[in-house]
C-alpha atoms as a PDB file:
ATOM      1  CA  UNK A   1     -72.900  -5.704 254.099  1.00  0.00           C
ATOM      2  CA  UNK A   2     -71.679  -7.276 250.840  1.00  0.00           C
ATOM      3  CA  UNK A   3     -72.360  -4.427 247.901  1.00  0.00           C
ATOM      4  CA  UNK A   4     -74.800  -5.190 245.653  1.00  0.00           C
ATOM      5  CA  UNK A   5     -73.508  -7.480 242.385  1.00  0.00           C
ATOM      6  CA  UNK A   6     -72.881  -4.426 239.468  1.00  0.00           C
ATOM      7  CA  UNK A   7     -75.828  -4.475 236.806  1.00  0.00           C
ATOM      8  CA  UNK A   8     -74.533  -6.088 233.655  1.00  0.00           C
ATOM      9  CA  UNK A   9     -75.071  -3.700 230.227  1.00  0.00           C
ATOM     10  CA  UNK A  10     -74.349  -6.224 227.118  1.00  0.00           C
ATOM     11  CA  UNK A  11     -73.471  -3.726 223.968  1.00  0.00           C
ATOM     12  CA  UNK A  12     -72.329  -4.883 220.815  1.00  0.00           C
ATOM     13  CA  UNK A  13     -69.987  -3.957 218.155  1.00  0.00           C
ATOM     14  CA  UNK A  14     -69.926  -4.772 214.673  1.00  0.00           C
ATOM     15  CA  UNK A  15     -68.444  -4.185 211.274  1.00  0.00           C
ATOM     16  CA  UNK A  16     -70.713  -1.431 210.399  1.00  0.00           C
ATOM     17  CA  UNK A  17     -68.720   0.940 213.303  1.00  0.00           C
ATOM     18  CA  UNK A  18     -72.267   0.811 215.530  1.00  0.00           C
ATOM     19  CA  UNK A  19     -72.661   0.453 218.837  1.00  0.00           C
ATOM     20  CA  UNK A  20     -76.145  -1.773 219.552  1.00  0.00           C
ATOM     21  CA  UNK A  21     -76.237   0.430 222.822  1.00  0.00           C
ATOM     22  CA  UNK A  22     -75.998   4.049 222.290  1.00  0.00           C
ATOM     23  CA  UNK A  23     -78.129   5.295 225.891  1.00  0.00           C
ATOM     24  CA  UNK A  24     -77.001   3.902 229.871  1.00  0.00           C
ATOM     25  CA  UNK A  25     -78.969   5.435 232.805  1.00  0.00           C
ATOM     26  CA  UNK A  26     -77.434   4.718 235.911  1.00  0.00           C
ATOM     27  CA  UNK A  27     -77.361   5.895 239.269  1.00  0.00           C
ATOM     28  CA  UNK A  28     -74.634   8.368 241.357  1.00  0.00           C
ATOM     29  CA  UNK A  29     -72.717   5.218 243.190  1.00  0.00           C
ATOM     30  CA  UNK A  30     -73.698   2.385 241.263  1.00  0.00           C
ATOM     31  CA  UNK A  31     -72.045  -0.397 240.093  1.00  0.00           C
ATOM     32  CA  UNK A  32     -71.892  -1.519 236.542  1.00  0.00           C
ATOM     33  CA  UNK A  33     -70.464  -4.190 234.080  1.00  0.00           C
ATOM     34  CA  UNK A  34     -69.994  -3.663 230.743  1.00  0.00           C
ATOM     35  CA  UNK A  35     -69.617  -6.364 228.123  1.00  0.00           C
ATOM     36  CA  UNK A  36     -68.652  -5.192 224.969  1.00  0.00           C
ATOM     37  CA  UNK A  37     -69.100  -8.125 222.401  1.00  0.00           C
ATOM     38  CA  UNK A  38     -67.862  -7.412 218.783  1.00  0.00           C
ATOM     39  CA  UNK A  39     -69.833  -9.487 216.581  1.00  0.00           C
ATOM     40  CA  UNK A  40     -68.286  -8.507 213.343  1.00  0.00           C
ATOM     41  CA  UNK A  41     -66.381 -10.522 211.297  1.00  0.00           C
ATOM     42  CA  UNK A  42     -63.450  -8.434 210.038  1.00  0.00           C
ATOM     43  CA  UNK A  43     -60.018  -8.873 211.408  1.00  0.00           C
ATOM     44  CA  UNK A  44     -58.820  -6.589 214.354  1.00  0.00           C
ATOM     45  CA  UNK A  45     -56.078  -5.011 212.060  1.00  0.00           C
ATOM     46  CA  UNK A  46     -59.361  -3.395 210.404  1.00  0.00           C
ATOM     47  CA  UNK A  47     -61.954  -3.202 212.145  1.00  0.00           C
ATOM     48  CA  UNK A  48     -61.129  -3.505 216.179  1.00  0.00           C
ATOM     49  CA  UNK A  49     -63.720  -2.177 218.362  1.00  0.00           C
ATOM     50  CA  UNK A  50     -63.172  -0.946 222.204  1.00  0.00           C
ATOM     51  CA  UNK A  51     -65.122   0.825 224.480  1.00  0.00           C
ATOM     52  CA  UNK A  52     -63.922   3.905 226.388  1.00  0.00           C
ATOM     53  CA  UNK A  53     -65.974   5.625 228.719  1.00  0.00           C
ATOM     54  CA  UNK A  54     -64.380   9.686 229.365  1.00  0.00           C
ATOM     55  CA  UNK A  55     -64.753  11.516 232.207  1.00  0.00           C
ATOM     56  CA  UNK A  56     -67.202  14.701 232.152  1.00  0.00           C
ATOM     57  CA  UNK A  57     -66.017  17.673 230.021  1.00  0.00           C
ATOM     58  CA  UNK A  58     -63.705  15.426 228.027  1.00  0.00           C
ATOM     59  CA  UNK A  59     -62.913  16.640 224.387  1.00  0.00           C
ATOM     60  CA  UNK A  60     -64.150  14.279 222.698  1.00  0.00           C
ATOM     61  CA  UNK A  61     -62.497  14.202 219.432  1.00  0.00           C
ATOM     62  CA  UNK A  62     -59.081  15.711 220.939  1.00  0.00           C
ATOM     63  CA  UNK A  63     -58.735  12.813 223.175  1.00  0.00           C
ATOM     64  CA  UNK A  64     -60.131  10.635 219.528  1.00  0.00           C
ATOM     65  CA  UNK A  65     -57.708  12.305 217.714  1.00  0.00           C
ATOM     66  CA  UNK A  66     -54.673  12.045 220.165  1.00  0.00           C
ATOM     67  CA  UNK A  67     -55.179   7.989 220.729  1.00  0.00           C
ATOM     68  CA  UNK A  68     -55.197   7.713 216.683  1.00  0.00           C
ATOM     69  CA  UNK A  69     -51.432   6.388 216.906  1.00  0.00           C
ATOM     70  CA  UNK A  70     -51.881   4.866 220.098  1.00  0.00           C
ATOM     71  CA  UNK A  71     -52.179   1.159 219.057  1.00  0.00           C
ATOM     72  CA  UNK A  72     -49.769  -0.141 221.748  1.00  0.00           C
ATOM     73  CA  UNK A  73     -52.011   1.090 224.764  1.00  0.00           C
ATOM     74  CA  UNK A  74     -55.356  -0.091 222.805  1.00  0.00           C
ATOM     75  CA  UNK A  75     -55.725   3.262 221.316  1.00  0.00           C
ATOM     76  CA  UNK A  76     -55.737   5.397 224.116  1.00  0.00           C
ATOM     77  CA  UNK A  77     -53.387   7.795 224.278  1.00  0.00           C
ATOM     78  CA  UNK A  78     -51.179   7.407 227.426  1.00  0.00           C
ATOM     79  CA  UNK A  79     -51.056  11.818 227.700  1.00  0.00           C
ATOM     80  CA  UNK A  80     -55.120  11.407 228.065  1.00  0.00           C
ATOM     81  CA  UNK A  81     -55.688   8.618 230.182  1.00  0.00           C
ATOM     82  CA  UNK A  82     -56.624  10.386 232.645  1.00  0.00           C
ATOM     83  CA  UNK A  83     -59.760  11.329 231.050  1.00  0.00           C
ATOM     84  CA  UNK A  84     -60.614   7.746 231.275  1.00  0.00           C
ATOM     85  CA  UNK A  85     -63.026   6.598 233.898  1.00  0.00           C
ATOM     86  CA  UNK A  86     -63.617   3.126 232.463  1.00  0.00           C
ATOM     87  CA  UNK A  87     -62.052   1.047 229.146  1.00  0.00           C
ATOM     88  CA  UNK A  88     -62.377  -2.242 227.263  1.00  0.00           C
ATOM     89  CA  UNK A  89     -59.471  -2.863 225.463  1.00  0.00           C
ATOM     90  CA  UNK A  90     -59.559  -3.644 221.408  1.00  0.00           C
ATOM     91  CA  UNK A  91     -61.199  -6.562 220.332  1.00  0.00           C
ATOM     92  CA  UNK A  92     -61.222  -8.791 217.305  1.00  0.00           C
ATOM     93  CA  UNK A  93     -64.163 -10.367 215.421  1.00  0.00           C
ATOM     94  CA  UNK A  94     -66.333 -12.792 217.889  1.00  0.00           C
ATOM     95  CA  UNK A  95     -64.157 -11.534 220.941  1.00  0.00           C
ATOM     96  CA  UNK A  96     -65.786 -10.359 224.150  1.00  0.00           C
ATOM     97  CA  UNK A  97     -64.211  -8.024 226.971  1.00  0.00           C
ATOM     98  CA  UNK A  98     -65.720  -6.232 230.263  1.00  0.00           C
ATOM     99  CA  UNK A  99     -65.316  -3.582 232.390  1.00  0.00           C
ATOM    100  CA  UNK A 100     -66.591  -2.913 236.047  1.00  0.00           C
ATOM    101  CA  UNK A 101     -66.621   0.575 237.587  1.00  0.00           C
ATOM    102  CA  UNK A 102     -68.766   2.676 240.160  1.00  0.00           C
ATOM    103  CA  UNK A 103     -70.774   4.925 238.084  1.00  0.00           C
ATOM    104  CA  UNK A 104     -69.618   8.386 238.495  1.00  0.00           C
ATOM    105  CA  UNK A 105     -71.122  11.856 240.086  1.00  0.00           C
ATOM    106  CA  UNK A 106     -74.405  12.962 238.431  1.00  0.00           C
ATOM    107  CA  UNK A 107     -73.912  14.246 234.729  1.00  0.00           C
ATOM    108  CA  UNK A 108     -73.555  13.216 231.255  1.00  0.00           C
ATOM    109  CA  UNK A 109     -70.501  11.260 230.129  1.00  0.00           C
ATOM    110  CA  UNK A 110     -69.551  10.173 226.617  1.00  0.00           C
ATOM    111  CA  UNK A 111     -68.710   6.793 225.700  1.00  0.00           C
ATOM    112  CA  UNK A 112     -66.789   6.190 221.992  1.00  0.00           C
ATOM    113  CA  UNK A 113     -64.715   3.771 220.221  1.00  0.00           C
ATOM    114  CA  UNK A 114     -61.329   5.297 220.295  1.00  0.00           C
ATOM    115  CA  UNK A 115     -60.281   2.733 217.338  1.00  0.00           C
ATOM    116  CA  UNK A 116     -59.147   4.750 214.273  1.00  0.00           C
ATOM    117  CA  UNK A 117     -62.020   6.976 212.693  1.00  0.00           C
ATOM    118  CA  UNK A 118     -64.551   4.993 214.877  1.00  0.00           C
ATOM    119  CA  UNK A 119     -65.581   7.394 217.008  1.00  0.00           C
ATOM    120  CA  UNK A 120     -67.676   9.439 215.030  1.00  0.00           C
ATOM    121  CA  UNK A 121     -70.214   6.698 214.898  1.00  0.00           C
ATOM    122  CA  UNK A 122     -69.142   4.953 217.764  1.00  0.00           C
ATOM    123  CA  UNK A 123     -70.646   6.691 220.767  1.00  0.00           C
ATOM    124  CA  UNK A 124     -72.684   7.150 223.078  1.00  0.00           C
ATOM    125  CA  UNK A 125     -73.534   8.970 226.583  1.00  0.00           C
ATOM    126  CA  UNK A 126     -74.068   7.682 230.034  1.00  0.00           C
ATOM    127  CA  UNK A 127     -76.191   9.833 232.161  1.00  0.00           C
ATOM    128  CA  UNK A 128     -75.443   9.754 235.787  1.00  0.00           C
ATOM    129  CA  UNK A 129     -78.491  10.307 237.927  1.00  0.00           C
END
């Protein structure tokens, strides 16, 4: 039996630091895509979005905090990643990326932009069901 195709969640970034998705539902098992589009115009250097999805219980802004310096490894700090369930790396103005993971066990799971300062804004929760 070929698994089911993963449901596509389109979110967009832009140069105001918001996230056009803030909410995902999904089920235990599931399969999903996200496409993180940054539709801003300012360069990367400035104002570089990603989109890092942390496992449950994650600190949020220790594991913020910690990938500050991280530029090299897209802002994720390589003494957290594994917190990370699921990443899009940095992108530039009018640059797309994607991601495809199996949604995790039932809970609630935050989702941030780990870019510099971003994540206080940036964010957002996936609830498992």
């Amino acid at each position: 039996v070929a698994a089911a195709a993963p449901r596509t969640i389109e979110i967009t970034a832009n140069d105001q630091m918001k996230y056009s998705v803030a909410t995902i539902e999904a089920k235990a098992g599931e399969s999903l895509k996200v496409v993180l589009t940054n539709v801003g115009t300012l360069p990367k250097e400035a104002m570089g979005h990603n989109w890092v999805l942390l496992k449950a219980g994650t600190d949020v802004t220790a594991f913020a905090t910690a990938s500050m310096m991280a530029k090299d490894t897209d802002y994720i700090a390589p003494a957290h990643k594994d917190k990370v369930i699921a990443s899009i790396g940095v992108l530039g103005p009018k640059k797309s990326g994607e991601t495809t993971f199996t949604a995790p066990a039932p809970g609630d799971y935050a989702f941030i932009c780990s870019f510099p300062g971003h994540y206080m804004l940036m964010k957002g929760t996936l609830t498992v069901k």
